[in-house]
Protein backbone atom coordinates (compact mmCIF):
# COMPACT_ATOMS: atom_id res chain seq x y z
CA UNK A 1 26.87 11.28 -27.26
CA UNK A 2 29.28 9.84 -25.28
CA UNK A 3 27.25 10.13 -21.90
CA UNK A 4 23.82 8.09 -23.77
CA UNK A 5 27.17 5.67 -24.90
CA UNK A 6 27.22 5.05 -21.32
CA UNK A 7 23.61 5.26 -20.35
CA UNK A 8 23.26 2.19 -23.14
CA UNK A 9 26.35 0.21 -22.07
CA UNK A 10 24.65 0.08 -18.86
CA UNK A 11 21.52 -0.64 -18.97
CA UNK A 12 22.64 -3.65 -21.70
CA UNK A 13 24.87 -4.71 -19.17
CA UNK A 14 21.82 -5.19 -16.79
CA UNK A 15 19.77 -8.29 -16.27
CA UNK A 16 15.90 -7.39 -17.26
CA UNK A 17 13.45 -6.70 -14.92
CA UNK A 18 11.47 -9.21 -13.75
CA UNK A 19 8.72 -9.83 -16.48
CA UNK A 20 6.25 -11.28 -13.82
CA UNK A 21 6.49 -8.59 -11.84
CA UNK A 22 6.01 -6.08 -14.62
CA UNK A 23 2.66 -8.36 -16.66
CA UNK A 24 0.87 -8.21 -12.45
CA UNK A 25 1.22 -4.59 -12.50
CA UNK A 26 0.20 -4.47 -16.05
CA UNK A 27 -2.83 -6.82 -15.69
CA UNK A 28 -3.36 -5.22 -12.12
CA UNK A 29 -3.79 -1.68 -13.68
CA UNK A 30 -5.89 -2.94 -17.04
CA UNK A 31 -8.39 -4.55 -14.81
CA UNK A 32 -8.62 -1.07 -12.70
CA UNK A 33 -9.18 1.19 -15.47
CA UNK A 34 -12.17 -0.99 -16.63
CA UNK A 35 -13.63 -1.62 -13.11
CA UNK A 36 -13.24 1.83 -12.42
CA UNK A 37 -15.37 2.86 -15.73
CA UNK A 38 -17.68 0.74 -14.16
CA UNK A 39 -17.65 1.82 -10.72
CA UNK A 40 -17.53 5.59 -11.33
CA UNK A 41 -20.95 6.25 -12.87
CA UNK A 42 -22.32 7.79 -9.41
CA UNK A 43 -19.09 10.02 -8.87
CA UNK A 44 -20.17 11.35 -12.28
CA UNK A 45 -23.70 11.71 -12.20
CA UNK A 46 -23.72 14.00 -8.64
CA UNK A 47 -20.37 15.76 -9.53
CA UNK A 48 -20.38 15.73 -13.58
CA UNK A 49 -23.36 15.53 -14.82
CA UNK A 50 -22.99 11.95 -15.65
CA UNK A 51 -19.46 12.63 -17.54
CA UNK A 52 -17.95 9.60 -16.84
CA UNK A 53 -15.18 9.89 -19.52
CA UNK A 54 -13.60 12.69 -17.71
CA UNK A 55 -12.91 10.58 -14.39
CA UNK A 56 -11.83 7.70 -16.52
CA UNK A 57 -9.50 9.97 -18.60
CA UNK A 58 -8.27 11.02 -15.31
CA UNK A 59 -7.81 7.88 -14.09
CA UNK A 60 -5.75 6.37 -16.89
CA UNK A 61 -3.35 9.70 -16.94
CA UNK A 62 -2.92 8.65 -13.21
CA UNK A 63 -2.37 4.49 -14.07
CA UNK A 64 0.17 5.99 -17.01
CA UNK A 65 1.43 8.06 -14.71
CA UNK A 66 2.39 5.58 -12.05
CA UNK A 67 3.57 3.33 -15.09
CA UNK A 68 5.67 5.72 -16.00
CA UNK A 69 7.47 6.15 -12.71
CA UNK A 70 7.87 2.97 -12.11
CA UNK A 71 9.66 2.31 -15.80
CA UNK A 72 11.76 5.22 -14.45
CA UNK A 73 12.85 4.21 -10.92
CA UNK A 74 13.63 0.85 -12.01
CA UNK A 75 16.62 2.17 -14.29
CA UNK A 76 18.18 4.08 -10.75
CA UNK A 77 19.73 2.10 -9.10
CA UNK A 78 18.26 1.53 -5.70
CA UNK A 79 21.93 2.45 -3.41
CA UNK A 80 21.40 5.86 -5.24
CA UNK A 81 17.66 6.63 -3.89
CA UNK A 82 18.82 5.61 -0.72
CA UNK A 83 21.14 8.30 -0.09
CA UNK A 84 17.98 10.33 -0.18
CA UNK A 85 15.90 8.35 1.97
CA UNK A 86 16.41 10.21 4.93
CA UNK A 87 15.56 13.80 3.75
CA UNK A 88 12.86 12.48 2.36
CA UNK A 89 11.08 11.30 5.41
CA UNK A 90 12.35 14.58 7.06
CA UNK A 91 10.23 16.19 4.09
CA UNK A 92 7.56 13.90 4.77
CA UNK A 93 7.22 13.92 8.70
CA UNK A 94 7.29 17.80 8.04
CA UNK A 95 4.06 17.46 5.32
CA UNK A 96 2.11 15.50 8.11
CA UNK A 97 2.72 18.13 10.30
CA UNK A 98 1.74 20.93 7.94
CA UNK A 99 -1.66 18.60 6.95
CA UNK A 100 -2.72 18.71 10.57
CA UNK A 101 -2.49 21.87 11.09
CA UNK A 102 -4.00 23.22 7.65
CA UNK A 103 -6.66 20.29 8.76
CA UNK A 104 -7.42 22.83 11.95
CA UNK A 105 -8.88 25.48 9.69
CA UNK A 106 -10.51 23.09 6.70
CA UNK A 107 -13.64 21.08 6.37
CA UNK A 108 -12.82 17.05 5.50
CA UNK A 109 -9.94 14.75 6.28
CA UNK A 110 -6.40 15.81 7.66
CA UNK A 111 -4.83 14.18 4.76
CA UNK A 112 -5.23 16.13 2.34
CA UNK A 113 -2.34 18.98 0.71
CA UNK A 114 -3.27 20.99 -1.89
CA UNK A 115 -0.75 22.72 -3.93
CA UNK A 116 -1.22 24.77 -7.12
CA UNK A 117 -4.71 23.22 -7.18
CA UNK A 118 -2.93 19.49 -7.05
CA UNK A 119 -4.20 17.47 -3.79
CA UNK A 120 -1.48 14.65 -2.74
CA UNK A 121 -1.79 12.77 0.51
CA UNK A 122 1.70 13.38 2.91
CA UNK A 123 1.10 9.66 4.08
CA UNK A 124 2.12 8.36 0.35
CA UNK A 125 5.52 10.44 0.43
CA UNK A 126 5.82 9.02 4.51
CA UNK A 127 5.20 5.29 3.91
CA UNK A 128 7.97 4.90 0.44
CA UNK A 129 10.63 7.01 2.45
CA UNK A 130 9.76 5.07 5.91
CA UNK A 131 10.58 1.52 4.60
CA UNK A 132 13.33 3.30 2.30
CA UNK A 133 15.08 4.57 5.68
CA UNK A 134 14.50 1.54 7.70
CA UNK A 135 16.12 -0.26 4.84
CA UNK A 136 18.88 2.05 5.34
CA UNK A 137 19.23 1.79 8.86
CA UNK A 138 18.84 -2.45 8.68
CA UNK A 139 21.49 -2.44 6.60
CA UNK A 140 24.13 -0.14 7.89
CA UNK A 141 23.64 -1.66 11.24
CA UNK A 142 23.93 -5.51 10.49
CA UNK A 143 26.95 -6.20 12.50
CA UNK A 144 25.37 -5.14 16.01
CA UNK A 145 21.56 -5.62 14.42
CA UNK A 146 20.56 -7.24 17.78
CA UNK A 147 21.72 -4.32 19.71
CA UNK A 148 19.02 -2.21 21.51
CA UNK A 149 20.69 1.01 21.76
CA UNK A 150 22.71 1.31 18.51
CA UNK A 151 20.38 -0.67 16.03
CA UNK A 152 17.05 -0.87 17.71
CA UNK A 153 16.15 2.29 19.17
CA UNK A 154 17.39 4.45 16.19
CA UNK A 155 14.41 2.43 14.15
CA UNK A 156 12.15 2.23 16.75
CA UNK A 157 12.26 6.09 16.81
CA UNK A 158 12.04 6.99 13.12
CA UNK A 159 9.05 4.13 12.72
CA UNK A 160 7.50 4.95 15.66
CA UNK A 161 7.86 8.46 14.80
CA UNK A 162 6.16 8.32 11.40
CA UNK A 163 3.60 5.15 12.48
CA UNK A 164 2.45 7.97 14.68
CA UNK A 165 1.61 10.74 12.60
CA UNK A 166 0.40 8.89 9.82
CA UNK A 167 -2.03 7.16 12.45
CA UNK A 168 -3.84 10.33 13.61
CA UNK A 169 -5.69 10.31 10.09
CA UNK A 170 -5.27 7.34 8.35
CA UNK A 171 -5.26 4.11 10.98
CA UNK A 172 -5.13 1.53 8.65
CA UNK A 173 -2.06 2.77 6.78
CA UNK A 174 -0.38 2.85 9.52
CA UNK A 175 -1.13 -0.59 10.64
CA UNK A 176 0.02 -1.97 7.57
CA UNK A 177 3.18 0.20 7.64
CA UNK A 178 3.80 -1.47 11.20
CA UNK A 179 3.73 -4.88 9.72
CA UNK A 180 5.66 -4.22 6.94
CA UNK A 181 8.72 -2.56 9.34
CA UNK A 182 8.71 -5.52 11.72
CA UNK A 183 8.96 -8.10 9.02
CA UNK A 184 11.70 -6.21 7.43
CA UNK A 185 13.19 -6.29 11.22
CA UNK A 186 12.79 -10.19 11.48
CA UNK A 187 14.22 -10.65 7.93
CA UNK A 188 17.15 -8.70 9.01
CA UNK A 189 17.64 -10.49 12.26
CA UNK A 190 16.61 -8.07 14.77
CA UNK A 191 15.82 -9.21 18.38
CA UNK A 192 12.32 -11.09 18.48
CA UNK A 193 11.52 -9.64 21.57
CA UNK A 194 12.18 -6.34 20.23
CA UNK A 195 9.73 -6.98 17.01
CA UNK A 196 7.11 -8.09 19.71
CA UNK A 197 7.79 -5.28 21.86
CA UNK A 198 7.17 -3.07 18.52
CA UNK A 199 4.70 -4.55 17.67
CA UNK A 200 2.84 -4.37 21.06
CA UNK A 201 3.68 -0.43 21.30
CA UNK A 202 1.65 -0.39 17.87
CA UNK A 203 -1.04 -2.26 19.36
CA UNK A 204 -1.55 -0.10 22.40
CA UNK A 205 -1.59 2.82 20.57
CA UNK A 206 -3.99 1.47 17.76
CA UNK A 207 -6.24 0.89 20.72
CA UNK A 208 -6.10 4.48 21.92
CA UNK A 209 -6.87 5.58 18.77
CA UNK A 210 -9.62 3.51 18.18
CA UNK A 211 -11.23 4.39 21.82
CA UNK A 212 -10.25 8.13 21.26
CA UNK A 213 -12.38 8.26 17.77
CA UNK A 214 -15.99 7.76 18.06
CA UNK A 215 -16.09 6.81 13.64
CA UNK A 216 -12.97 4.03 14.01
CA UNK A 217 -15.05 2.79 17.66
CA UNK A 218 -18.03 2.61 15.79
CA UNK A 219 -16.43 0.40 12.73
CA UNK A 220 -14.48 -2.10 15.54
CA UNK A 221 -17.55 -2.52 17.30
CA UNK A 222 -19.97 -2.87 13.85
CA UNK A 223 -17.37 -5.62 12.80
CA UNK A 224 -17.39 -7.47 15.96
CA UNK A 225 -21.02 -7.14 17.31
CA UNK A 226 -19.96 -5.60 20.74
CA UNK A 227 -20.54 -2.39 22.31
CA UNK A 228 -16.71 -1.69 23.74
CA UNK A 229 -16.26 1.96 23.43
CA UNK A 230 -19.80 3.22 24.28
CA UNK A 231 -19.49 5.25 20.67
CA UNK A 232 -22.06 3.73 18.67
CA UNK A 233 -24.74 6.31 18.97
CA UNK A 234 -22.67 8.95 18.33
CA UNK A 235 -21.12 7.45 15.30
CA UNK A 236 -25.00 6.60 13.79
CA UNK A 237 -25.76 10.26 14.09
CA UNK A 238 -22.73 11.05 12.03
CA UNK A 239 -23.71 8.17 9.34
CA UNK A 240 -27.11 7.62 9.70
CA UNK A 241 -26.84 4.60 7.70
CA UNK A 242 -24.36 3.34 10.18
CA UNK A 243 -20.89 1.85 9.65
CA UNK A 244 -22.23 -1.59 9.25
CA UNK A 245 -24.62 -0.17 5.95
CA UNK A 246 -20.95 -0.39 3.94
CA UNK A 247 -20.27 -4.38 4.70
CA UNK A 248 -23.45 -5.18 3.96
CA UNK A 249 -23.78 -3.18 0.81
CA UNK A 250 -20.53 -5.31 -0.36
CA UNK A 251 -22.03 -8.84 0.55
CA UNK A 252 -24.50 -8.06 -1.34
CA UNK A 253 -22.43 -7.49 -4.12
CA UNK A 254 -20.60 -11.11 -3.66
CA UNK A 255 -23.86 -12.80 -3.29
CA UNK A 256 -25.03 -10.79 -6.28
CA UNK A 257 -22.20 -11.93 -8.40
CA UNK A 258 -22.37 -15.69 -7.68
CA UNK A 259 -19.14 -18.01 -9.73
CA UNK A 260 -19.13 -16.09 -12.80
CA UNK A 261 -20.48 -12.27 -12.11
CA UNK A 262 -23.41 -10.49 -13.96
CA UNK A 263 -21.10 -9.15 -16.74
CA UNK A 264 -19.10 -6.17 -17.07
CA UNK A 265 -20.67 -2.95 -16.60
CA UNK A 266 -24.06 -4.48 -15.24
CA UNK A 267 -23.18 -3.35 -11.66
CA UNK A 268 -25.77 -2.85 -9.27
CA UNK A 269 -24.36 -1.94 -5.77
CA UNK A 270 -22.14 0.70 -7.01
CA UNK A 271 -25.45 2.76 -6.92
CA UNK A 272 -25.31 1.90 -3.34
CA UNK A 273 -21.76 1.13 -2.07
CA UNK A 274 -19.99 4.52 -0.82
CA UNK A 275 -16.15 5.22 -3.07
CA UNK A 276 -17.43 1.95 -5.44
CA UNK A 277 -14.40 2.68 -7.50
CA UNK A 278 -11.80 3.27 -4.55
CA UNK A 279 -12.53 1.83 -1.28
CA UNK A 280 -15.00 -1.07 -2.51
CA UNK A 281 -13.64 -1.46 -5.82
CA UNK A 282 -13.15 -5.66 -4.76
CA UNK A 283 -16.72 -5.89 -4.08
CA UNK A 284 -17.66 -4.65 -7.86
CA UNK A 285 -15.15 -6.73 -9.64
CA UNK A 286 -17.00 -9.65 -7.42
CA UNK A 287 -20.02 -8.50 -8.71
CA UNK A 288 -19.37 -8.27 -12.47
CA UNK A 289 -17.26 -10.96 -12.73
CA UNK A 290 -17.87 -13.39 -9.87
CA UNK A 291 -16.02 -15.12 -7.85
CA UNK A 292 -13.63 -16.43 -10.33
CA UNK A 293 -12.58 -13.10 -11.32
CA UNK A 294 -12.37 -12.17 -7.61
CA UNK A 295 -9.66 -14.95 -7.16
CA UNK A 296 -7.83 -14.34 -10.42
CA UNK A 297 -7.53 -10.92 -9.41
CA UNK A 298 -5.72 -12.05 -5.67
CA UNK A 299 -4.16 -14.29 -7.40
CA UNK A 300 -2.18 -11.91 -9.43
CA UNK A 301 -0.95 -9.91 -5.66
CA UNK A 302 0.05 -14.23 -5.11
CA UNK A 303 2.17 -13.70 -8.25
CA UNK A 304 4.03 -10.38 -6.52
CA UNK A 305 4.05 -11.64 -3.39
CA UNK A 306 6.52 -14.88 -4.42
CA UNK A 307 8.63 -13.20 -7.03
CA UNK A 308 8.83 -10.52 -4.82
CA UNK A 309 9.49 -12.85 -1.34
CA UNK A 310 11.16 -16.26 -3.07
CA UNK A 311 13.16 -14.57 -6.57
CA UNK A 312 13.62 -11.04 -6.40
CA UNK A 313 14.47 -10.50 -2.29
CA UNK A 314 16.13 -13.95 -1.89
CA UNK A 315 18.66 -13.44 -4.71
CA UNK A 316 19.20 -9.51 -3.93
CA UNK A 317 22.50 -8.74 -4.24
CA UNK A 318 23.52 -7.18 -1.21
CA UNK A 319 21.11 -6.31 2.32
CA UNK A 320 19.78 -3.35 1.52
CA UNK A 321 18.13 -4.82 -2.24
CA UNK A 322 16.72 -7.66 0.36
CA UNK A 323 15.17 -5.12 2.57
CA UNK A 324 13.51 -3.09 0.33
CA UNK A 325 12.47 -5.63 -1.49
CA UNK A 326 10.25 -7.16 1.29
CA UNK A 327 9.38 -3.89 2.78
CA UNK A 328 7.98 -2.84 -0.50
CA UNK A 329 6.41 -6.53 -1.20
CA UNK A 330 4.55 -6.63 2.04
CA UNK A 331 3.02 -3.09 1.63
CA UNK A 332 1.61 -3.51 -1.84
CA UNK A 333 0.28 -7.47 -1.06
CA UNK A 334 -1.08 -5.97 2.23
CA UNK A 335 -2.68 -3.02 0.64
CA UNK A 336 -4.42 -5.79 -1.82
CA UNK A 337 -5.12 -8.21 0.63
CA UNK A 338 -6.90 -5.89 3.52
CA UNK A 339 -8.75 -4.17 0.59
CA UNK A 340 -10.22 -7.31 -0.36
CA UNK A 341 -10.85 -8.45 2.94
CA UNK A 342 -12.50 -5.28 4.04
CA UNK A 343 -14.92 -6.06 1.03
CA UNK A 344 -15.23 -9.38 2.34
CA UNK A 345 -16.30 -8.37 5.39
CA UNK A 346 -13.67 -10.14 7.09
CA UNK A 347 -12.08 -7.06 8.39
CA UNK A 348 -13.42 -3.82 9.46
CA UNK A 349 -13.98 -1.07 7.07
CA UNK A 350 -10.13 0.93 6.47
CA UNK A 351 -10.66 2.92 3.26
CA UNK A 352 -7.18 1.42 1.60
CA UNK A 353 -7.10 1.09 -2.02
CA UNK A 354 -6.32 -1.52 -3.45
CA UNK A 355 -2.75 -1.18 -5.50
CA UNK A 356 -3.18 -0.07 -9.24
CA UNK A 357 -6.89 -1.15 -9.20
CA UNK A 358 -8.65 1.72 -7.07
CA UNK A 359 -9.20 5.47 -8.90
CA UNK A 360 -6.42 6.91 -6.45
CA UNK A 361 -3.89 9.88 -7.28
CA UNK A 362 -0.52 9.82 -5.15
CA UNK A 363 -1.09 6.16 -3.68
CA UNK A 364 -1.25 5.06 -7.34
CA UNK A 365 2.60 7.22 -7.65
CA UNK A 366 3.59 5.93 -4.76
CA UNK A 367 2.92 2.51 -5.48
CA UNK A 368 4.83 3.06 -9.60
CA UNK A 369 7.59 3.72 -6.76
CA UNK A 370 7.78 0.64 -4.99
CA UNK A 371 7.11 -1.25 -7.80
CA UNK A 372 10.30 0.36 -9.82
CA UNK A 373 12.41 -0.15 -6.65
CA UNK A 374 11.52 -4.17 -6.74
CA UNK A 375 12.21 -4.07 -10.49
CA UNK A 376 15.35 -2.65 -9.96
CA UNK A 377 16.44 -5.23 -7.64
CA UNK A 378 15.34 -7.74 -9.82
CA UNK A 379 17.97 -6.51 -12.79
CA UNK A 380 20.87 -6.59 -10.47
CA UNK A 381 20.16 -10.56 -9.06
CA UNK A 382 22.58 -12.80 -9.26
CA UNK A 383 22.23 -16.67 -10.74
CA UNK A 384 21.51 -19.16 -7.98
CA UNK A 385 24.47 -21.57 -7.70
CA UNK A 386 24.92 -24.55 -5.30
CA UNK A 387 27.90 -21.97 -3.55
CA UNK A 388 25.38 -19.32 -3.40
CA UNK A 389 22.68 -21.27 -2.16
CA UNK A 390 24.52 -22.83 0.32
CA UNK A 391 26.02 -19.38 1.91
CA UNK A 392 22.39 -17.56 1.54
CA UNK A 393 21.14 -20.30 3.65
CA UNK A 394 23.92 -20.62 6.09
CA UNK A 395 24.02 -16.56 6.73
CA UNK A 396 19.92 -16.99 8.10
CA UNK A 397 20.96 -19.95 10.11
């Protein structure tokens, strides 16, 4: 009795989480589980027999799921996940090893674990301890941040590290992982030239990659029109329909749609888009509800993105709440943004889901995660005073 006493005392004692962030995810997740009821009717039909309840039942244990977490992590307080952060990416690093080499003896992706008949992707674990860590690190090292050898190069290893690994299988995430580190770096005050020289090291090797893989050579040249790698034919005899059959499918969809969509359910290119209701899950929402629901929906990661960047991160209550907060931020706006320009067509095809809206498994846990960290910030900010104000601005000065 006396220990739920406590529990009580303190969570009454606690400012409430921030109620924009929580109606986004909310709205975010309600407008996935109906898209996704949409969008799944192939998946059903060639694995199912046309059972389409039993991937949507799946789907909203997963969205209730990742609710759940997130209602969880946001009562811990964020110092006391961070003690763990760096076993976890130990445990994580470790997983991406073990995926590549199970990957040596299976059919399909390298990203893939299954355990007990439960599939979870290593690179979901990797990316919440990564920025977790880096937090860590940030903030432990602020009095010498602009030192290469005691701040710098301790990061530089563990992201470089763990940008690696997760970028042998899944490019894109890794990208987006990248940017997400060196904005945490500039918010911290680390070294420009060491963000650019981080940043350059990530571009180099994203270009290896890219030449080194004849299906990511064949998706940079489809989106740019050029022949650079020589790895177009090979890539059309793996997908006969070619990489640039997916970017078209999805303009169609826009065009399809028009302002105000063809009405829910009524989709036509998720007969023809591949993963309708993960990896082109934008391009049906465009085409059921048009472009207006298109730009409610971004407008919603808007919403995250400035509580996240201009409440919740600015009025943190020490570093490390400021850290995580944008490192978190940037991933899930990111994730929503690429998504939705992939389906666009203004960037190459990636395969990231978009946050709480794609039919996803751990990425829809790992993103309850992030989200419950930012919440948890957001109960311990302080009130904005002129004082406060004035020594927030003079400490980025």
């Amino acid at each position: 009795m006396n220990a739920l006493r406590t529990l009580k005392d303190r969570l009454s004692a606690r400012s409430p989480a921030d109620k924009y962030v929580i109606w986004v995810v909310l709205a975010l997740s309600a407008v996935g589980v109906v898209a996704v009821y949409s969008a799944i009717t192939f998946l059903a039909e060639t694995k199912a027999g046309g059972d389409t309840e039993r991937f949507l039942i799946r789907h909203v244990i997963r969205v209730v799921l990742a609710l759940g977490v997130m209602g969880v992590v946001s009562l811990i307080d964020y110092r006391t996940l961070a003690r763990y952060s760096k076993v976890a990416l130990v445990i994580a690093l470790g997983l991406l090893v073990v995926v590549k080499v199970v990957g040596l003896f299976t059919e399909g992706p390298d990203r893939w674990l299954r355990v007990a008949g439960f599939g979870f992707q290593p690179s979901d674990l990797a990316r919440v301890a990564l920025v977790f860590y880096i937090a860590v690190l940030l903030a432990q090292k602020q009095d010498y941040v602009k030192s290469f050898g005691r701040a710098f190069l301790p990061i530089l290893i563990w992201a470089f590290g763990t940008i690696l690994l997760i970028g042998l299988d899944d490019l894109s995430t890794s990208a987006v992982l990248l940017v997400a580190v060196m904005l945490m770096g500039f918010v911290a005050r680390v070294s420009t030239y060491q963000i650019a020289a981080l940043g350059m090291m990530g571009a180099l090797l994203a270009v290896g990659m890219i030449a080194n893989s004849p299906s990511r050579a064949a998706r940079v040249e489809s989106y740019l029109g050029v022949n650079i790698f020589s790895s177009t034919n090979a890539e059309h005899v793996l997908n006969p329909q070619g990489e640039g059959y997916q970017s078209q499918q999805a303009r169609i969809a826009f065009a399809m749609g028009g302002l105000t969509g063809v009405g829910p359910g009524k989709s036509i290119q998720r007969d023809f888009l591949p993963a309708p209701y993960n990896d082109f899950i934008f391009a049906i929402i465009a085409e059921e509800y048009g472009v207006l629901g298109a730009v409610a929906l971004l407008l919603g990661f808007c919403i995250l993105l400035i509580r996240g960047f201009l409440r919740i991160a600015r009025d943190a209550p020490d570093p490390l709440g400021l850290f995580l907060t944008v490192g978190f931020t940037t991933l899930l706006v990111l994730y929503g943004f690429v998504h939705a320009g992939v389906a666009c067509g203004l960037l190459p095809v990636t395969g990231l889901p978009m946050p709480f809206v794609s039919y996803g498994g751990t990425s829809m846990i790992a993103n309850g995660v992030m989200v419950g960290v930012i919440l948890n910030v957001s109960r311990q900010v302080k009130e904005r005073t002129p004082a406060t104000e004035r020594r927030k601005t003079e400490s980025f000065v």
